[in-house]
PDB file of N, CA and C in Angstrom:
ATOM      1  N   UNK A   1      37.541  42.895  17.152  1.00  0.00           N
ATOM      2  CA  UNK A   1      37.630  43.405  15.796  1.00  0.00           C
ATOM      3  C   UNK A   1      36.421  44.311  15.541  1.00  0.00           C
ATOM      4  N   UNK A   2      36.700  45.214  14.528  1.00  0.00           N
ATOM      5  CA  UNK A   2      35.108  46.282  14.782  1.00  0.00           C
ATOM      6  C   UNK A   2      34.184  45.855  13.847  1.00  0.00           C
ATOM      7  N   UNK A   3      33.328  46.287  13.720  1.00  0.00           N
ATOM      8  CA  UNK A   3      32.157  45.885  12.485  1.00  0.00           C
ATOM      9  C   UNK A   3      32.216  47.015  11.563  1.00  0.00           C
ATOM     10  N   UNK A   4      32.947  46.159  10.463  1.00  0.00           N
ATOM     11  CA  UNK A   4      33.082  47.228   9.302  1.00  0.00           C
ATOM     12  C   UNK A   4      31.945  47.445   8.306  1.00  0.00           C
ATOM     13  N   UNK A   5      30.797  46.437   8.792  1.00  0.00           N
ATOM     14  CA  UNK A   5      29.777  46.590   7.819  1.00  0.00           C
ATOM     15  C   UNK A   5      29.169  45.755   6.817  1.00  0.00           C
ATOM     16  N   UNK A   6      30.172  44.944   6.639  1.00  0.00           N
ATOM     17  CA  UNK A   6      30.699  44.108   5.220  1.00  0.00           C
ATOM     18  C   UNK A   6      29.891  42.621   5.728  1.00  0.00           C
ATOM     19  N   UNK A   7      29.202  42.076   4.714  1.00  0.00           N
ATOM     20  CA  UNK A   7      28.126  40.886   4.881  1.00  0.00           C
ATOM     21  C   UNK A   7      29.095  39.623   5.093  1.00  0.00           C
ATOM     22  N   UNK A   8      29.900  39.548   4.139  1.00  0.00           N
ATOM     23  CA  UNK A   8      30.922  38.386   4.243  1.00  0.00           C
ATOM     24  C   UNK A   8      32.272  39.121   3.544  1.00  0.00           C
ATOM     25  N   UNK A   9      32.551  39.903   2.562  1.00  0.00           N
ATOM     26  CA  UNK A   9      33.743  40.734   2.365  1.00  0.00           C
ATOM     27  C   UNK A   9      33.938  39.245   1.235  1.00  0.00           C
ATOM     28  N   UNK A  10      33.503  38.375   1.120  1.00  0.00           N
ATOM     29  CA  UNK A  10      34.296  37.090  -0.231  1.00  0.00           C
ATOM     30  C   UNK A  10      34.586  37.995  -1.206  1.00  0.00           C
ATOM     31  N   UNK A  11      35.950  37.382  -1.962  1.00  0.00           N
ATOM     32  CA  UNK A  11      36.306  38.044  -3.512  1.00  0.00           C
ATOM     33  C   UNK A  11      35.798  37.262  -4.308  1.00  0.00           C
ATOM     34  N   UNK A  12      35.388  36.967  -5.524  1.00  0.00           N
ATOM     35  CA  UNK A  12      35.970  36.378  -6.786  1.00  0.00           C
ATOM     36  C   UNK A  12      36.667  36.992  -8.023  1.00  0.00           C
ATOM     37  N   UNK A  13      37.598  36.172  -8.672  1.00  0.00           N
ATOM     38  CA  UNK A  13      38.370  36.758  -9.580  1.00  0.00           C
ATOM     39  C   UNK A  13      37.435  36.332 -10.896  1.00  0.00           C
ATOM     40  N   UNK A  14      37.238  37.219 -11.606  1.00  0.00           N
ATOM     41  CA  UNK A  14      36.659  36.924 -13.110  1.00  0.00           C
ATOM     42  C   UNK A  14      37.645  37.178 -14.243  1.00  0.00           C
ATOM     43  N   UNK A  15      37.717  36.221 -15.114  1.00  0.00           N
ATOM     44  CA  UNK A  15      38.500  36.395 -16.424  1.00  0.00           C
ATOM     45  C   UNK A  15      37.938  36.317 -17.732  1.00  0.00           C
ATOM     46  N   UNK A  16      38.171  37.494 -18.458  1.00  0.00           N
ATOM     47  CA  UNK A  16      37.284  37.163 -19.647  1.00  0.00           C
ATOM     48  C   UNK A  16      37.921  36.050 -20.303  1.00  0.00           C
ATOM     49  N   UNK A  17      37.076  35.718 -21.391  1.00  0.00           N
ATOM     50  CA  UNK A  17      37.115  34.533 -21.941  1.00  0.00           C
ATOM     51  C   UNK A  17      37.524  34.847 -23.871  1.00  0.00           C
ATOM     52  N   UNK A  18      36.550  35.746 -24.098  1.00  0.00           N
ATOM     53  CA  UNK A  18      35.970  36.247 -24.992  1.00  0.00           C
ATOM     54  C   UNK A  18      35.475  38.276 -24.927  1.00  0.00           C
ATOM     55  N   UNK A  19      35.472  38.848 -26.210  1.00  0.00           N
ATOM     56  CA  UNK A  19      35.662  40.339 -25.668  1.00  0.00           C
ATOM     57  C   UNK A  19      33.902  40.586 -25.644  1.00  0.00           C
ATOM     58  N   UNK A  20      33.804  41.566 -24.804  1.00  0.00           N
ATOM     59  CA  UNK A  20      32.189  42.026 -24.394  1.00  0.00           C
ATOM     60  C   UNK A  20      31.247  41.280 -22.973  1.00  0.00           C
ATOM     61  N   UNK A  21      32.308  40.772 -22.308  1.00  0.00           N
ATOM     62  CA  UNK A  21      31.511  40.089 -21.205  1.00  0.00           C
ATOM     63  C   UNK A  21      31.037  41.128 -20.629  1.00  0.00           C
ATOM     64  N   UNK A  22      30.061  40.930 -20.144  1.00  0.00           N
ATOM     65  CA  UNK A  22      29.566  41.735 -18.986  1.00  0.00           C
ATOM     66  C   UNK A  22      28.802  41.476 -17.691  1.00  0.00           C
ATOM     67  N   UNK A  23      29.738  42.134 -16.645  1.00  0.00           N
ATOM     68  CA  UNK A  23      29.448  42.018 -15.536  1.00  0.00           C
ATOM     69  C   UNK A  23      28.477  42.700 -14.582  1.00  0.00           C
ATOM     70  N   UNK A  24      27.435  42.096 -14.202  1.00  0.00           N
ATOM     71  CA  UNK A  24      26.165  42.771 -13.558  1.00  0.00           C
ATOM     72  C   UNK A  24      26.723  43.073 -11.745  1.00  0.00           C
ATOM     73  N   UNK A  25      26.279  43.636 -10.950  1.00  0.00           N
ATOM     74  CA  UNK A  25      26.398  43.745  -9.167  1.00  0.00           C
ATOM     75  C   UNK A  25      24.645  43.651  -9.024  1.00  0.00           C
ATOM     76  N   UNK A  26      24.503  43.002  -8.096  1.00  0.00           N
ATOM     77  CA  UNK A  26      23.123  43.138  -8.206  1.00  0.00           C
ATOM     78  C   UNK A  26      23.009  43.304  -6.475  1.00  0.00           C
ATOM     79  N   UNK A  27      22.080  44.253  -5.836  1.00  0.00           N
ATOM     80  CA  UNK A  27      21.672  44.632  -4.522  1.00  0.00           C
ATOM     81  C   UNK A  27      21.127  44.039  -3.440  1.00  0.00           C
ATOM     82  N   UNK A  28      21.273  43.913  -2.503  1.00  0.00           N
ATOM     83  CA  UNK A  28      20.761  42.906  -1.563  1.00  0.00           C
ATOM     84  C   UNK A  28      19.684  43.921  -1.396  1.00  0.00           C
ATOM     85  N   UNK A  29      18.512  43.303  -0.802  1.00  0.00           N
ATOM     86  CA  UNK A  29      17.645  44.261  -0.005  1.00  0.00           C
ATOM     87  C   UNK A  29      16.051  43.021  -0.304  1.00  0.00           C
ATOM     88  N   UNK A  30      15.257  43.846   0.209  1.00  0.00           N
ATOM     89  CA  UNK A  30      13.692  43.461  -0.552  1.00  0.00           C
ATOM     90  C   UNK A  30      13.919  43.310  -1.802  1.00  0.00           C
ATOM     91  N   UNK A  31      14.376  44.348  -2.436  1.00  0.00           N
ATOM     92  CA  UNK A  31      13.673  44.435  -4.380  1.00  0.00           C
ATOM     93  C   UNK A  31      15.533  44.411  -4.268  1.00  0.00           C
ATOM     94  N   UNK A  32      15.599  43.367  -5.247  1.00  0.00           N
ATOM     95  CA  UNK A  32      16.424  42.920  -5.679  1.00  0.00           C
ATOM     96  C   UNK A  32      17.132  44.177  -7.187  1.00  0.00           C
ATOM     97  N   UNK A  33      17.955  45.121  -7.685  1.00  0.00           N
ATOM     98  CA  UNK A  33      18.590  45.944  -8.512  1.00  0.00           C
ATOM     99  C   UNK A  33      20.027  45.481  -9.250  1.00  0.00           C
ATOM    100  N   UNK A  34      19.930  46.395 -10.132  1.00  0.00           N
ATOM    101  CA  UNK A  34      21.152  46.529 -11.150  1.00  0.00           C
ATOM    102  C   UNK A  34      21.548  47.740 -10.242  1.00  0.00           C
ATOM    103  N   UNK A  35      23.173  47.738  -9.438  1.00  0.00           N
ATOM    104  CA  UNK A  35      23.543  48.716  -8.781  1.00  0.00           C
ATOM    105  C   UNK A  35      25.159  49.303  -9.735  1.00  0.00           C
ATOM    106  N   UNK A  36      25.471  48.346 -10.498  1.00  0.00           N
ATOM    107  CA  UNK A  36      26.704  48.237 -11.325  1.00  0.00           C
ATOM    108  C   UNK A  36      27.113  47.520 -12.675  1.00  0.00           C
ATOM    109  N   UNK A  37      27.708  47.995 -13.410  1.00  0.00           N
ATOM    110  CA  UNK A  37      28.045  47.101 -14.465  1.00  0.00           C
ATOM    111  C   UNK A  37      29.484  47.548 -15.040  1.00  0.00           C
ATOM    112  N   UNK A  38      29.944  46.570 -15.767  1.00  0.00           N
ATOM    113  CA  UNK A  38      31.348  46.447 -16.343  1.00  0.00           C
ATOM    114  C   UNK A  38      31.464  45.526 -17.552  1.00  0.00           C
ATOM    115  N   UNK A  39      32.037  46.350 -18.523  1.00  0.00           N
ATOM    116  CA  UNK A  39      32.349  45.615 -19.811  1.00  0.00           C
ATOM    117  C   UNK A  39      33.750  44.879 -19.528  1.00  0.00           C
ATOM    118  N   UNK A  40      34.056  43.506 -20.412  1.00  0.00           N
ATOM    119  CA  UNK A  40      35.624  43.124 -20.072  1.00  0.00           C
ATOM    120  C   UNK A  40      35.617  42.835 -21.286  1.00  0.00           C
ATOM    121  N   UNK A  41      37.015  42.627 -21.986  1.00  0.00           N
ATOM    122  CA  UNK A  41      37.678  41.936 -23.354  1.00  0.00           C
ATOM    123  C   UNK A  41      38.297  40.846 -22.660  1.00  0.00           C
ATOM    124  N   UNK A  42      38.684  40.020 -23.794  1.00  0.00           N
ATOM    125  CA  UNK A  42      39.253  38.846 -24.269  1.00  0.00           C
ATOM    126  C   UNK A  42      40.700  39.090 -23.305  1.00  0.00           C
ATOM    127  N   UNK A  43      40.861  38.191 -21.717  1.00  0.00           N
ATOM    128  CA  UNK A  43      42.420  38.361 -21.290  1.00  0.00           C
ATOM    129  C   UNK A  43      41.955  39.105 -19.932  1.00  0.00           C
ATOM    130  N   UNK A  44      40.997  40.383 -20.390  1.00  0.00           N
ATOM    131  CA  UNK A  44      40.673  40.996 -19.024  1.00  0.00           C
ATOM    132  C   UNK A  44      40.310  40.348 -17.255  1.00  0.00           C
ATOM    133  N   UNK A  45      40.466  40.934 -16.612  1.00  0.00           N
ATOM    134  CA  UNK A  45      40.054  40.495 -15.101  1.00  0.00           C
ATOM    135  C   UNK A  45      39.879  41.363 -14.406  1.00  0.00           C
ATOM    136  N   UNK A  46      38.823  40.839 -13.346  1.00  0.00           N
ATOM    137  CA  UNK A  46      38.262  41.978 -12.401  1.00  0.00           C
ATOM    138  C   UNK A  46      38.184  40.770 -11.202  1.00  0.00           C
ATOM    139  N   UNK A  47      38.426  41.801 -10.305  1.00  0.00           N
ATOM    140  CA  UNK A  47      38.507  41.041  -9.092  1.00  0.00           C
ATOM    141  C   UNK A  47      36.823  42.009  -8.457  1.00  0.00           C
ATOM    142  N   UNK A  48      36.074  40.898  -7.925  1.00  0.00           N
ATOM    143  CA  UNK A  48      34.875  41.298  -7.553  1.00  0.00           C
ATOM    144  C   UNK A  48      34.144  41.394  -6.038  1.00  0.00           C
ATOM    145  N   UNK A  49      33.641  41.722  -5.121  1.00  0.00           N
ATOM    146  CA  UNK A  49      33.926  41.530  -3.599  1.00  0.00           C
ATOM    147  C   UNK A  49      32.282  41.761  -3.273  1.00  0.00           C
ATOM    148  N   UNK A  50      31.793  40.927  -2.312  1.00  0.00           N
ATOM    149  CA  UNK A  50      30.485  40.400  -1.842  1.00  0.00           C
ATOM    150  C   UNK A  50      30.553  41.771  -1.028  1.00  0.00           C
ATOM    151  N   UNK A  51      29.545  42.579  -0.654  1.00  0.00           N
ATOM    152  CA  UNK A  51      29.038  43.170   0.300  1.00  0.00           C
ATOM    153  C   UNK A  51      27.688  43.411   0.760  1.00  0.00           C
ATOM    154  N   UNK A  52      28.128  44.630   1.918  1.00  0.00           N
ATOM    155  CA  UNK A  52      26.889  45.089   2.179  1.00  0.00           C
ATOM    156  C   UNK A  52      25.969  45.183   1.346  1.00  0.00           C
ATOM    157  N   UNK A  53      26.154  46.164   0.149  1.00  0.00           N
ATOM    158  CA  UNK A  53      25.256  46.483  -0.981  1.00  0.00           C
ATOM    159  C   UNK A  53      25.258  45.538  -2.014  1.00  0.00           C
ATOM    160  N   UNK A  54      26.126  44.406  -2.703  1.00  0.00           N
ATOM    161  CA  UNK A  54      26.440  43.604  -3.618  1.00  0.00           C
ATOM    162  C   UNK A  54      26.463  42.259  -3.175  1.00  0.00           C
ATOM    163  N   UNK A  55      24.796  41.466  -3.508  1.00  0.00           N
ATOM    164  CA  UNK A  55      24.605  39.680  -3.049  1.00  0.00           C
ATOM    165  C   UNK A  55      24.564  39.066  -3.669  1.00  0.00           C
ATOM    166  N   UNK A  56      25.070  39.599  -5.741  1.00  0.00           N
ATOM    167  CA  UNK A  56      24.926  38.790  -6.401  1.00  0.00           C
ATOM    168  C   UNK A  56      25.535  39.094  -7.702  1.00  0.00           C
ATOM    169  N   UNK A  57      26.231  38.597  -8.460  1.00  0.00           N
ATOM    170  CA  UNK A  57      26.908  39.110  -9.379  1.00  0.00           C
ATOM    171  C   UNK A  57      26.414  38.178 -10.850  1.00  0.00           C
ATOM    172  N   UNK A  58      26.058  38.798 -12.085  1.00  0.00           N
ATOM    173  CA  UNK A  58      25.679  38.104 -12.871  1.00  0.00           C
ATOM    174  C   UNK A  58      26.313  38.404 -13.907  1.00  0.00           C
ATOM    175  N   UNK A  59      26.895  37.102 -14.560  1.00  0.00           N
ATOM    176  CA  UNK A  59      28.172  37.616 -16.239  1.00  0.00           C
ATOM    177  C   UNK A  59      27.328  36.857 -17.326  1.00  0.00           C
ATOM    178  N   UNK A  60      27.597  37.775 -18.198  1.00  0.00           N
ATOM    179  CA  UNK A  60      27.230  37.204 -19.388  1.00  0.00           C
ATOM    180  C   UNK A  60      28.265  37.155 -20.577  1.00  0.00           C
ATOM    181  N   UNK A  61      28.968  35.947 -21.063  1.00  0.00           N
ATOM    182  CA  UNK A  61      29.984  35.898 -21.486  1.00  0.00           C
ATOM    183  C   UNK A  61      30.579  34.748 -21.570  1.00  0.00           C
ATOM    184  N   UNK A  62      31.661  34.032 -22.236  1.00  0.00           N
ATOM    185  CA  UNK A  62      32.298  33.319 -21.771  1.00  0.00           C
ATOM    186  C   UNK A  62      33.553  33.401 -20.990  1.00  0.00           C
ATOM    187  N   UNK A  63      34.036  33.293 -19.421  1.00  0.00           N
ATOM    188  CA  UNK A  63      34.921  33.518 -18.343  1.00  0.00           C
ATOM    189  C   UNK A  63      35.081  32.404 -18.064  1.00  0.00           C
ATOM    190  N   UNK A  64      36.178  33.201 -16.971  1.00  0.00           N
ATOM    191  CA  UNK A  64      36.672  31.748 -15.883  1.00  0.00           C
ATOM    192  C   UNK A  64      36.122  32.356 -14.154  1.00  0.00           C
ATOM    193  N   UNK A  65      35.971  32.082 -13.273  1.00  0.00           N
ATOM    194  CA  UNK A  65      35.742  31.977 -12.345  1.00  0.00           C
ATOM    195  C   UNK A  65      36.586  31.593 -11.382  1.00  0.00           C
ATOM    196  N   UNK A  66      37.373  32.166 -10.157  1.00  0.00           N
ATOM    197  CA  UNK A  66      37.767  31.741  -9.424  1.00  0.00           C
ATOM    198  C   UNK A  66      37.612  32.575  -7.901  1.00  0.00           C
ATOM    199  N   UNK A  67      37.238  31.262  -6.591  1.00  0.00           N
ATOM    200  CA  UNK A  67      36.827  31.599  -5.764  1.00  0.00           C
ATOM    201  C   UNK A  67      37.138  31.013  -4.965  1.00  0.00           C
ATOM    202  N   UNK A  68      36.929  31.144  -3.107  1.00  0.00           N
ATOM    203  CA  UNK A  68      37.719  30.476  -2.538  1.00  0.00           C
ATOM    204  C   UNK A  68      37.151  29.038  -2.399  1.00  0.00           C
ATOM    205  N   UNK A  69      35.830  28.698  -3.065  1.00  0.00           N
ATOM    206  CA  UNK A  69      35.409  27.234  -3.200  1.00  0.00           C
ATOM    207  C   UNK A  69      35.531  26.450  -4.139  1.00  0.00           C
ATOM    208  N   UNK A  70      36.531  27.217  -5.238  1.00  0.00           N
ATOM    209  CA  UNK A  70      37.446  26.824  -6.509  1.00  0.00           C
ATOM    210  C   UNK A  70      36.780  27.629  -7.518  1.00  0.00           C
ATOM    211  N   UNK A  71      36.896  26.878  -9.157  1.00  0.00           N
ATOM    212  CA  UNK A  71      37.179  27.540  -9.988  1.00  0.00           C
ATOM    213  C   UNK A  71      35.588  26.643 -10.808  1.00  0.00           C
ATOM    214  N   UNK A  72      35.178  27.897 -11.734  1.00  0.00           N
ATOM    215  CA  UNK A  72      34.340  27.579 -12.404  1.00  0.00           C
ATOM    216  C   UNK A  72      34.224  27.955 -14.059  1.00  0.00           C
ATOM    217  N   UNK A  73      34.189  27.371 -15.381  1.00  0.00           N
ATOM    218  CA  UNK A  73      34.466  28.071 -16.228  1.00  0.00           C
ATOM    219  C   UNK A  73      33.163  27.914 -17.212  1.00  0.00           C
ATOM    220  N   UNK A  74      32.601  28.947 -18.175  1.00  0.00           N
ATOM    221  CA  UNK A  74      31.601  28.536 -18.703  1.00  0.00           C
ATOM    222  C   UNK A  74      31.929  28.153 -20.001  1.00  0.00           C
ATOM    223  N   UNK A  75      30.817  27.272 -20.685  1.00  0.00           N
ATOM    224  CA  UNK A  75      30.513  26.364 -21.793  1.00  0.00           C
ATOM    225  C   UNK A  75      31.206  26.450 -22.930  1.00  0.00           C
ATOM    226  N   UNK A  76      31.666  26.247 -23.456  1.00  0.00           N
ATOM    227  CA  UNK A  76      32.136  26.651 -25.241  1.00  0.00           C
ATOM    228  C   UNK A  76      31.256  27.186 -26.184  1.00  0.00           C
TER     229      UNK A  76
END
């Protein structure tokens, strides 16, 4: 198989919860960056994918979470 590059290639699915979540990508490297961001509403989903450039994803909001080590949802 070739080396496409990709650190692990994992998805997670995010669902908003509530309107104005927002979704951070944050950079692998030494110095850790804001490389991306995304607003979601109330219903919305984004499907999100680990890479080369992306080791960390940070939401602020209330969502749901789902991944292939299950599902996670935040607080009320």
């Amino acid at each position: 198989m070739p080396d496409t590059g990709v650190i692990s290639g994992e998805y997670v699915v995010i669902k908003a919860l509530e309107n104005g979540v927002t979704i951070i990508g944050l950079t692998r490297g030494k110095d850790t960056k804001f490389h991306h961001s995304e607003k979601l509403d109330k219903g919305e989903i984004m499907i999100a994918q680990f890479t080369e450039h992306t080791s960390a994803i940070k939401i602020r909001g209330r969502v749901e979470i789902l991944s292939r080590h299950g599902g996670i949802r935040t607080d009320e």
